[in-house]
Protein backbone atom coordinates (compact mmCIF):
# COMPACT_ATOMS: atom_id res chain seq x y z
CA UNK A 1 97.03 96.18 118.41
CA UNK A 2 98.57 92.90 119.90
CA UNK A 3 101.59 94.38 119.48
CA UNK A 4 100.89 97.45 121.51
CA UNK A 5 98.82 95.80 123.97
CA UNK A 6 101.95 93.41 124.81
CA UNK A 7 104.28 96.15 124.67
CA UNK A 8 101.81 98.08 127.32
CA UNK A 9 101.81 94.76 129.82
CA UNK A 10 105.81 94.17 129.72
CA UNK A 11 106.39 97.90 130.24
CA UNK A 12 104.18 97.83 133.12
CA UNK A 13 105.88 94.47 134.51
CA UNK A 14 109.75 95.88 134.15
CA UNK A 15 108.61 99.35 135.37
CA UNK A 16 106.16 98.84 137.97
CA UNK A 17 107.12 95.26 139.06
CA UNK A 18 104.57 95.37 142.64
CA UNK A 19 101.97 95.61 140.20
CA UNK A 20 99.90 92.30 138.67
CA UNK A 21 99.78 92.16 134.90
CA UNK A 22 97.60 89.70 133.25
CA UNK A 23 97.37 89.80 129.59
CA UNK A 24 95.00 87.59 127.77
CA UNK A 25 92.89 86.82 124.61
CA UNK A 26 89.26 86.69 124.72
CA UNK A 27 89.25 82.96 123.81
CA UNK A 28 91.41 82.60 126.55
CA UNK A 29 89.20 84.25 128.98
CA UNK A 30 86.10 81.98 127.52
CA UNK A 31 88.49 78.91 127.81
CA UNK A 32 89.22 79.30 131.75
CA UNK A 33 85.54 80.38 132.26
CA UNK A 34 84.27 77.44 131.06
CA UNK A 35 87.08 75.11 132.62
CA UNK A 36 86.02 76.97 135.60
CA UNK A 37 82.54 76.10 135.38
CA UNK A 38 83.47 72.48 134.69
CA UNK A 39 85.65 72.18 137.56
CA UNK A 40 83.50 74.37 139.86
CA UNK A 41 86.73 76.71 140.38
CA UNK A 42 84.64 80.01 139.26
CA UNK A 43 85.77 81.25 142.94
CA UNK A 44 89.28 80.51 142.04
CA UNK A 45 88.69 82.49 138.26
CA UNK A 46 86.74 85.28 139.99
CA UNK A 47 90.14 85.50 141.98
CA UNK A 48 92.36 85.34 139.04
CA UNK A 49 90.79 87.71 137.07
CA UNK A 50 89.96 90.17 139.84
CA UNK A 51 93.23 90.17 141.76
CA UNK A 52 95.28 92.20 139.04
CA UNK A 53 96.09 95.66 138.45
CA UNK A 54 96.78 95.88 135.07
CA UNK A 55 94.40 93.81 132.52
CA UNK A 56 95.05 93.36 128.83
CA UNK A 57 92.23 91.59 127.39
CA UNK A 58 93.00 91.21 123.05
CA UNK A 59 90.51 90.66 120.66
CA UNK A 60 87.27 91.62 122.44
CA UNK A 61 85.17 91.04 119.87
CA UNK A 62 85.03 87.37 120.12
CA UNK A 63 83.45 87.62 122.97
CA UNK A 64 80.19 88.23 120.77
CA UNK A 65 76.96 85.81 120.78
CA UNK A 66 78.75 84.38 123.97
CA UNK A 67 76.47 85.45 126.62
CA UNK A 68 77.54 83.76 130.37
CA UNK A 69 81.27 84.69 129.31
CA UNK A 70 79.68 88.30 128.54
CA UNK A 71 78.04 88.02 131.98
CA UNK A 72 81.40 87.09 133.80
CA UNK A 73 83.21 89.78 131.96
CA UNK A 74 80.56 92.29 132.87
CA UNK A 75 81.24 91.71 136.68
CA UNK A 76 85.16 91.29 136.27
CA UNK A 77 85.12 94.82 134.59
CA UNK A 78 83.10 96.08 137.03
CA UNK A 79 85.12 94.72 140.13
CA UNK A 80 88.50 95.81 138.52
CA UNK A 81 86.82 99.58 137.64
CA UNK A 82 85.38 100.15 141.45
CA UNK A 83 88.58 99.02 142.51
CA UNK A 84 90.54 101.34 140.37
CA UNK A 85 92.43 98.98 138.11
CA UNK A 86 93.45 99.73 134.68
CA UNK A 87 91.71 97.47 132.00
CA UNK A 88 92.84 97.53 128.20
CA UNK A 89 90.76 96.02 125.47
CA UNK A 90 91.54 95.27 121.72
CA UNK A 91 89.32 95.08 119.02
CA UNK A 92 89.51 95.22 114.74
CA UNK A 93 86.40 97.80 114.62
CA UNK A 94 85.23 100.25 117.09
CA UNK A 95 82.90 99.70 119.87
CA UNK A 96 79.89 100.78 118.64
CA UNK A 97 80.89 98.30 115.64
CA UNK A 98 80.55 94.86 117.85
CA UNK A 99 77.55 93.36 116.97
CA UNK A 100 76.31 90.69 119.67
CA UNK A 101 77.75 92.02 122.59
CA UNK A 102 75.29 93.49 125.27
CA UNK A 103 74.44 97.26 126.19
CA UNK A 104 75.81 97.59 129.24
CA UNK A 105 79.37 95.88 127.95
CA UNK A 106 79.57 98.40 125.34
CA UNK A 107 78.47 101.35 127.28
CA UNK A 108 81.37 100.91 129.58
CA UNK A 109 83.76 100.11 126.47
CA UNK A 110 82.98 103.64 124.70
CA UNK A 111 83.13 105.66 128.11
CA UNK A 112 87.27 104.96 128.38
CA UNK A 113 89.46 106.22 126.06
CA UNK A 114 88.87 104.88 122.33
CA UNK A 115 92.31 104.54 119.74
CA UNK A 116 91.94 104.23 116.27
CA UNK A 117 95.04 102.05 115.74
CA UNK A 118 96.01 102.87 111.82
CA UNK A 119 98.38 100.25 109.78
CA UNK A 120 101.83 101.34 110.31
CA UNK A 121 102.88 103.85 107.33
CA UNK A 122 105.46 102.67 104.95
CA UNK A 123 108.58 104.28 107.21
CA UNK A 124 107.36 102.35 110.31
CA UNK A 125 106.86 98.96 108.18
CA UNK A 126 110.52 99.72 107.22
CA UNK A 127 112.34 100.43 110.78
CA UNK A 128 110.22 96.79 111.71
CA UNK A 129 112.34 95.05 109.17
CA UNK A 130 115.09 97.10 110.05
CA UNK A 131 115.46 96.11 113.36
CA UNK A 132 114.65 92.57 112.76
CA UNK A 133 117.45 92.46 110.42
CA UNK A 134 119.54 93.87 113.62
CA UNK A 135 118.48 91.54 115.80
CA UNK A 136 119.72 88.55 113.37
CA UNK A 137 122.49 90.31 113.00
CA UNK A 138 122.40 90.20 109.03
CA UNK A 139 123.18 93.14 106.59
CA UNK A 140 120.02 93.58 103.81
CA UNK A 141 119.65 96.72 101.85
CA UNK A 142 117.20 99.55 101.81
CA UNK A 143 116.23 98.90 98.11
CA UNK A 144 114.97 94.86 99.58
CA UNK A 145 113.54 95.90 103.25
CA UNK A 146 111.08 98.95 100.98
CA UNK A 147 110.28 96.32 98.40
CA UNK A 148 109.01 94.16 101.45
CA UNK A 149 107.66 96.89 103.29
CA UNK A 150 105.64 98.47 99.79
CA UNK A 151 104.14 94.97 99.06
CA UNK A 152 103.10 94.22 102.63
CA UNK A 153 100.92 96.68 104.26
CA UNK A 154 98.69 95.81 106.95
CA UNK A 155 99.58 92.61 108.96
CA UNK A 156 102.57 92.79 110.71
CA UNK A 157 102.99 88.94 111.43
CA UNK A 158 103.22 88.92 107.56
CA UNK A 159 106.23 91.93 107.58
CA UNK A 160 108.03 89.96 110.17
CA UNK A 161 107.59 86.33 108.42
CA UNK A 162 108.53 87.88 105.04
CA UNK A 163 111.87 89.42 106.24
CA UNK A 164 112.73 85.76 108.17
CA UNK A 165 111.68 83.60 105.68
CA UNK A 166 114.33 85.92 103.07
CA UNK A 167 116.99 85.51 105.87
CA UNK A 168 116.46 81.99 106.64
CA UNK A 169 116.58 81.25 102.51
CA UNK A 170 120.03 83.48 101.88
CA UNK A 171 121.51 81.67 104.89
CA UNK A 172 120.15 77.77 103.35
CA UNK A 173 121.54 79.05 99.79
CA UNK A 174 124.58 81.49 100.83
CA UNK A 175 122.63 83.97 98.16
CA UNK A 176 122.95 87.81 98.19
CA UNK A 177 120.01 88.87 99.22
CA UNK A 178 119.39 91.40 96.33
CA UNK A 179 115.74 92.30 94.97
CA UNK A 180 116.05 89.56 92.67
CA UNK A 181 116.54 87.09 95.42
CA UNK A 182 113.90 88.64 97.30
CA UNK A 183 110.95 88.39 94.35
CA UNK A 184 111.84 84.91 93.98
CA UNK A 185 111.36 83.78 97.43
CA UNK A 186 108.95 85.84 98.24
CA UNK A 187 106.50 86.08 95.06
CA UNK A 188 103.96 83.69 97.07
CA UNK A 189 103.73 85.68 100.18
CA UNK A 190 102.68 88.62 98.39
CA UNK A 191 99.17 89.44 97.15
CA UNK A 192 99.93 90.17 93.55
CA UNK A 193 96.44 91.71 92.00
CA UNK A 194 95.49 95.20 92.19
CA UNK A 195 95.02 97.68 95.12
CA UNK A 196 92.19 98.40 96.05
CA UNK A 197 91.81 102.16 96.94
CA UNK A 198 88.52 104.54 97.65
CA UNK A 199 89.25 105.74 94.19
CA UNK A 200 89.19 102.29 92.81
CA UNK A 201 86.08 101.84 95.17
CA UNK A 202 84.41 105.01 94.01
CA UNK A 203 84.71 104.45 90.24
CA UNK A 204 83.33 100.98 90.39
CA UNK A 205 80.12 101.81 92.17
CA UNK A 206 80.03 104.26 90.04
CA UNK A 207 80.07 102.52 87.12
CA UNK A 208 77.26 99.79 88.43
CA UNK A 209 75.16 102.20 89.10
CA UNK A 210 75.51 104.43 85.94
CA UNK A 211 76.73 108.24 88.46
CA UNK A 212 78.62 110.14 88.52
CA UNK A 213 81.52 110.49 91.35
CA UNK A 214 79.91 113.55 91.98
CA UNK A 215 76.89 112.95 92.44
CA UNK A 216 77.89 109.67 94.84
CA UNK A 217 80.21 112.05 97.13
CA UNK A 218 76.84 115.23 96.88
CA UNK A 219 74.55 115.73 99.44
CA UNK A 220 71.68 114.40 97.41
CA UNK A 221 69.64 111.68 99.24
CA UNK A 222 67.34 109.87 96.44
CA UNK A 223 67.30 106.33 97.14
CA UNK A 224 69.46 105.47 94.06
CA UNK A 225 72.48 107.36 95.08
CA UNK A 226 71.83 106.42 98.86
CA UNK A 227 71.83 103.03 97.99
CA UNK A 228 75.17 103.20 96.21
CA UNK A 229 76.41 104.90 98.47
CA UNK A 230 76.20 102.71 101.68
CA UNK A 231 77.75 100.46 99.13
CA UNK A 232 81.04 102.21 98.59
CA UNK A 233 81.21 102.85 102.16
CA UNK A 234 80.66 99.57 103.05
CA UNK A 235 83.30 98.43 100.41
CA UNK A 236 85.76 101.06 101.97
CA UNK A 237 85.54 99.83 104.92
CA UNK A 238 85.66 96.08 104.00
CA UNK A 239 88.97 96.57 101.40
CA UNK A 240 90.88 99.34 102.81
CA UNK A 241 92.51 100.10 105.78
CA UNK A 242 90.59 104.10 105.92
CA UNK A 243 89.14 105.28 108.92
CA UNK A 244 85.62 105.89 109.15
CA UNK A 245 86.49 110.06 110.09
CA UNK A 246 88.74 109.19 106.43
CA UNK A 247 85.71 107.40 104.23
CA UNK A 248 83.05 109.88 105.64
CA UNK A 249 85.08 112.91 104.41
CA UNK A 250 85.42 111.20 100.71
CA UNK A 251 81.77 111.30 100.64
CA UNK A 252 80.56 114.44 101.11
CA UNK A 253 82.14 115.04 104.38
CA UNK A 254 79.40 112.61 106.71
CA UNK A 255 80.61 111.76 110.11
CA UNK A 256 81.42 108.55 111.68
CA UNK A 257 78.53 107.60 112.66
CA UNK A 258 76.64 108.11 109.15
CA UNK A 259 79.47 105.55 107.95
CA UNK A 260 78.17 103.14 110.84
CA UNK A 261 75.27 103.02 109.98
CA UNK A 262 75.58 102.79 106.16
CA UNK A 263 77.99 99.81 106.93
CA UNK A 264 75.23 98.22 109.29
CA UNK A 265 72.83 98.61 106.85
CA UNK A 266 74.52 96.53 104.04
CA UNK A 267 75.91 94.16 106.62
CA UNK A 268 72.50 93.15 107.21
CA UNK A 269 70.63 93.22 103.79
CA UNK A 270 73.43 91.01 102.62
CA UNK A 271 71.99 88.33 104.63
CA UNK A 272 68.43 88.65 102.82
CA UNK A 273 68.78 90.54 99.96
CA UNK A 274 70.04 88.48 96.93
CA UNK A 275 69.79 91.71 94.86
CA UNK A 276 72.08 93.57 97.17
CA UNK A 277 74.57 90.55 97.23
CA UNK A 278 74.68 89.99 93.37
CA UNK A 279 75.35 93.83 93.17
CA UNK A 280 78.34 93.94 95.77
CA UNK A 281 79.54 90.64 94.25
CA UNK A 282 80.16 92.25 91.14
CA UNK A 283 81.33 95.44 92.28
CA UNK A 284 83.69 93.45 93.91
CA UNK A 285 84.55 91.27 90.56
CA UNK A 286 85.20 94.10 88.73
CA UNK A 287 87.72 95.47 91.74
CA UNK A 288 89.75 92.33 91.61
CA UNK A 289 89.97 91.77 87.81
């Protein structure tokens, strides 16, 4: 999503170049709003903020529990919107996922345009490290770039760091840079235990709980199979990288919001339920071992 959201600001800046891009992070945004406050500049941030036509604000979700910054951010939006600016947020959950930021915020977040951003698939990890290996202007083969790209599937700071860290060790050592080499130098970077999958997920809730998969992915609504069932969805959403369209269809074909609110649920009872925690603790055990 930082990625994208970068890519979105520099494509406006070389295309569109009498337009004002400002891209940001949230803690940047709480930074100067508090500097501003210090300094008693919040004219000259209301100004800043105000004055563009394109902003990219990344990682919206740590604006939560912050309430002035939420306050200032609430007017900026709404001075850039009435205006007709563009404004692009970032977040790693949905909206209506944010816990801690206010009403109004999020009501003007979920009336724009909401992407799911998915982890790039294993032949989009692959051209990454393919044309970062272009741009060093080294030669590595297929066989070590999908051995990267298979054991690396989510972060892409991780993808890129991998393939420079192999480069920057075959130049040091004038190695090939064969799959042996790779494993070697890599075999830290990469998580080594299992995967955990919705299968994986499935089976071990099932097995805590004494189900069937069936009867966890039915219709049926006793308390029991409720119960485990906000579990595995909660788990889903915690260990894999599934949508919530994706986790709802694996059980029993509930919608988005049903996941929500089984993952709010949990969230919550985690906090004062020791029963709960023990349970999703070793759930969790039994995934990893």
């Amino acid at each position: 999503k930082t990625h994208l959201a970068q890519a979105i600001g520099n494509y406006v800046r070389e295309g569109f170049t009498n337009l004002k891009v400002l891209y940001v992070t949230s803690e940047r945004f709480t930074s100067d709003f508090i500097d501003a406050i210090a300094h008693q500049r919040t004219a000259e941030f209301a100004r800043l903020y105000r004055g563009v036509d394109l902003l990219l604000l990344d990682d919206i979700q740590f604006l939560t529990g912050k309430e002035a910054t939420q306050e200032q951010f609430f007017h900026t939006f709404n001075a850039l919107h009435q205006a007709g600016k563009q404004i692009i947020l970032t977040s790693d959950r949905s909206p209506r996922e944010i816990k801690g930021l206010e009403d109004r915020l999020l009501s003007r977040f979920q009336s724009g345009l909401v992407a799911d951003i998915q982890p790039p698939d294993l032949e989009t990890r692959i051209a990454i490290l393919q044309q970062i290996v272009q741009s060093e202007e080294q030669a590595v083969s297929f066989d070590v770039l999908t051995y990267i790209a298979r054991n690396i599937t989510r972060n892409i700071r991780e993808l890129e760091g991998s393939i420079v860290r192999l480069l920057a060790y075959g130049s040091v050592t004038g190695r090939s840079l064969n799959i042996g080499f790779a494993q070697e130098i890599l075999k830290d970077a990469f998580n080594t235990g299992c995967v955990i999958t919705i299968e994986s997920i499935t089976k071990a809730v099932c097995n805590y709980f004494k189900i069937l998969p069936e009867q966890l992915k039915s219709k049926r609504k006793t308390a029991d199979l409720a119960r485990a069932r906000q579990i595995a969805m909660y788990l889903c959403r915690k260990h894999t990288s599934s949508s919530l369209k994706f986790i709802g269809d694996e059980f029993g074909g509930r919608d988005h919001s049903t996941v929500i609110h089984a993952i709010s649920v949990v969230e919550d009872e985690l906090k004062i339920d020791l029963s709960l925690k023990r349970a999703v603790d070793e759930i969790e055990n039994s995934l990893k071992s």
